[in-house]
C-alpha atoms as a PDB file:
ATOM      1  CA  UNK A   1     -21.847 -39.851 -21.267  1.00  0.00           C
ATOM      2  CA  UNK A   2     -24.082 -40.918 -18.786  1.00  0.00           C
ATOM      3  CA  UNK A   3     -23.715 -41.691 -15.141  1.00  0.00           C
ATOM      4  CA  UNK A   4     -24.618 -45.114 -14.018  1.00  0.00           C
ATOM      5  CA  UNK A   5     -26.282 -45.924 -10.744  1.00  0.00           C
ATOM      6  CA  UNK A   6     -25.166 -49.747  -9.886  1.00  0.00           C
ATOM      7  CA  UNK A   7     -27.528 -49.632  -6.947  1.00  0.00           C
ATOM      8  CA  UNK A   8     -30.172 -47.218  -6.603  1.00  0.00           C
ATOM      9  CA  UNK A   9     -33.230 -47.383  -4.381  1.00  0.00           C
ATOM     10  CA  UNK A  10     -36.381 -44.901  -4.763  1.00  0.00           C
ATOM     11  CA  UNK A  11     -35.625 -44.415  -1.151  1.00  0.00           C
ATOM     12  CA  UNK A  12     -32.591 -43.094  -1.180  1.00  0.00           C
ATOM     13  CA  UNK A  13     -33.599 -40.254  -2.973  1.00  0.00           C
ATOM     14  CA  UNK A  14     -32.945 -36.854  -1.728  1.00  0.00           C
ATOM     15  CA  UNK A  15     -36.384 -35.147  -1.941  1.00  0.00           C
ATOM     16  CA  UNK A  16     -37.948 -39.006  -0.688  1.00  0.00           C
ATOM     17  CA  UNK A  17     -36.211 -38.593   2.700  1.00  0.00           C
ATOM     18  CA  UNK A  18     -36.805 -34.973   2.779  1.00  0.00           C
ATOM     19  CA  UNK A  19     -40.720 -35.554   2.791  1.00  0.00           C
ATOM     20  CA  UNK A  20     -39.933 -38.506   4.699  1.00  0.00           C
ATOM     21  CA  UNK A  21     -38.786 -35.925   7.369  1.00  0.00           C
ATOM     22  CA  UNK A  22     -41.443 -33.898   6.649  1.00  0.00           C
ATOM     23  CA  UNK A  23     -43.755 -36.387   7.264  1.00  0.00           C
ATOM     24  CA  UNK A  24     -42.025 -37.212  10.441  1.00  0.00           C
ATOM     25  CA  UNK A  25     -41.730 -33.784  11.969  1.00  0.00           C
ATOM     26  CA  UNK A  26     -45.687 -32.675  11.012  1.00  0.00           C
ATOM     27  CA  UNK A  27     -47.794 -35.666  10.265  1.00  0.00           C
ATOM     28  CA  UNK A  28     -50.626 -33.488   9.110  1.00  0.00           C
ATOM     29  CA  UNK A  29     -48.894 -32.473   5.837  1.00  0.00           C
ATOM     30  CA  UNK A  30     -49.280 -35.923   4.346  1.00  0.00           C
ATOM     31  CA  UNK A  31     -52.354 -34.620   2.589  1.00  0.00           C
ATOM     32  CA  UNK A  32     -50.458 -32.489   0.186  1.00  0.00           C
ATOM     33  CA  UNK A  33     -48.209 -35.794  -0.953  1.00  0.00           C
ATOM     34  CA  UNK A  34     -49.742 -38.396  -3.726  1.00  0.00           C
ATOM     35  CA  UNK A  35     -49.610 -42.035  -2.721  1.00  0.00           C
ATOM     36  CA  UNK A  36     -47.286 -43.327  -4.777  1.00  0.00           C
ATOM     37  CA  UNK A  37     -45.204 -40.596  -2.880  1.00  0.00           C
ATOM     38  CA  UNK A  38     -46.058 -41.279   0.919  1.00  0.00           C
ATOM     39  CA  UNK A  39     -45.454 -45.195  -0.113  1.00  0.00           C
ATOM     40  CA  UNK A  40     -41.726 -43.690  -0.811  1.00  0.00           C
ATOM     41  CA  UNK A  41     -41.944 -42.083   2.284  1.00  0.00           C
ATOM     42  CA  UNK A  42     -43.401 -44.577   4.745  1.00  0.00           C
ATOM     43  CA  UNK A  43     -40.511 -47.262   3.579  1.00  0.00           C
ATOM     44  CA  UNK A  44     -37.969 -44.189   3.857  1.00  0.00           C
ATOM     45  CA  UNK A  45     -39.343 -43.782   7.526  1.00  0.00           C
ATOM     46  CA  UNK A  46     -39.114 -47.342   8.000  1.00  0.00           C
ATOM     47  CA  UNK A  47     -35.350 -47.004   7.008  1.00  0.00           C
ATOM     48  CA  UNK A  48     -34.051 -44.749   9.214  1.00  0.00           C
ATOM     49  CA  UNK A  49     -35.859 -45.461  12.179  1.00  0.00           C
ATOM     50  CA  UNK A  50     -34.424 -49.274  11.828  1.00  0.00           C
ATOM     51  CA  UNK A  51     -30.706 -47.293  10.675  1.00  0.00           C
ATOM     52  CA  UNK A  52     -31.626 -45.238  14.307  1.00  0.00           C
ATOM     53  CA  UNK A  53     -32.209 -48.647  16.549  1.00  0.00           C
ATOM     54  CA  UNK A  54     -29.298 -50.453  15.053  1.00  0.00           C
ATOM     55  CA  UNK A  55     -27.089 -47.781  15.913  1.00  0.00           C
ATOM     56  CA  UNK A  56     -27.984 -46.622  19.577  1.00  0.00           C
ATOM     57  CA  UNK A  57     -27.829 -50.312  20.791  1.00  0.00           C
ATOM     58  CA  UNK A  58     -24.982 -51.216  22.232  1.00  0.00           C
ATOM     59  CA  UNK A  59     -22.496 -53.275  21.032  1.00  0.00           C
ATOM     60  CA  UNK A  60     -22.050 -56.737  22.627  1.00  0.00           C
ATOM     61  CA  UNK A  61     -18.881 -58.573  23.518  1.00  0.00           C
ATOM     62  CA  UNK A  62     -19.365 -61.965  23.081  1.00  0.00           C
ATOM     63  CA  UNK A  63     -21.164 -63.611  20.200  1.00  0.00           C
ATOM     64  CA  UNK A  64     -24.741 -64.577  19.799  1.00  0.00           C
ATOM     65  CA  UNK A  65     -25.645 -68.338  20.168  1.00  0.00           C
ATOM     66  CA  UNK A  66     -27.640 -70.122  17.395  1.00  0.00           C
ATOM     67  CA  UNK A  67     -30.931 -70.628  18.024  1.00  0.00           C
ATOM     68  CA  UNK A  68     -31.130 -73.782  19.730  1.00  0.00           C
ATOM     69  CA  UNK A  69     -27.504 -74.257  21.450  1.00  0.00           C
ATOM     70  CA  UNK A  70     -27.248 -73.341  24.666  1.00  0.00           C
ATOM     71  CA  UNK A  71     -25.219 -69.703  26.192  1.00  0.00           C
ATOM     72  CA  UNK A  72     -21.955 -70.213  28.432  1.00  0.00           C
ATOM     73  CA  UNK A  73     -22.104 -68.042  31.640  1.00  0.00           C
ATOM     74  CA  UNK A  74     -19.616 -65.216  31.722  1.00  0.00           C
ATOM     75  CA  UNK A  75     -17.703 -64.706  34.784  1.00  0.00           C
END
């Protein structure tokens, strides 16, 4: 029987976020990787450093505005 993947992104693959991390740690080794493999890896990069800002910000206690209305002072 075979497993099914419901949602699986090239990314997300192991040995993709390994050279991703490779990548990261010693830029100079991304002339031993094909391009169809550093794409993999630059969008893998991408990931976590968004996954890395998202989660050191701080959360915020009141709600964000809609563009356009206008913010209430807190007191």
């Amino acid at each position: 029987m075979l497993r099914q993947i419901d949602s699986f992104c090239p990314i997300d693959h192991p040995e993709i976020i390994a050279i991703a991390l490779d990548i990261m740690i010693t830029p100079a080794r991304r002339m031993y990787y094909s391009a169809l493999v550093l794409e993999l890896a630059d969008a893998a990069i991408a990931r976590i450093r968004h996954e890395l800002m998202v989660a050191t910000q701080p959360d915020t206690a009141e709600p964000l505005a809609a563009p356009g209305q206008p913010t209430l002072p807190v007191n």
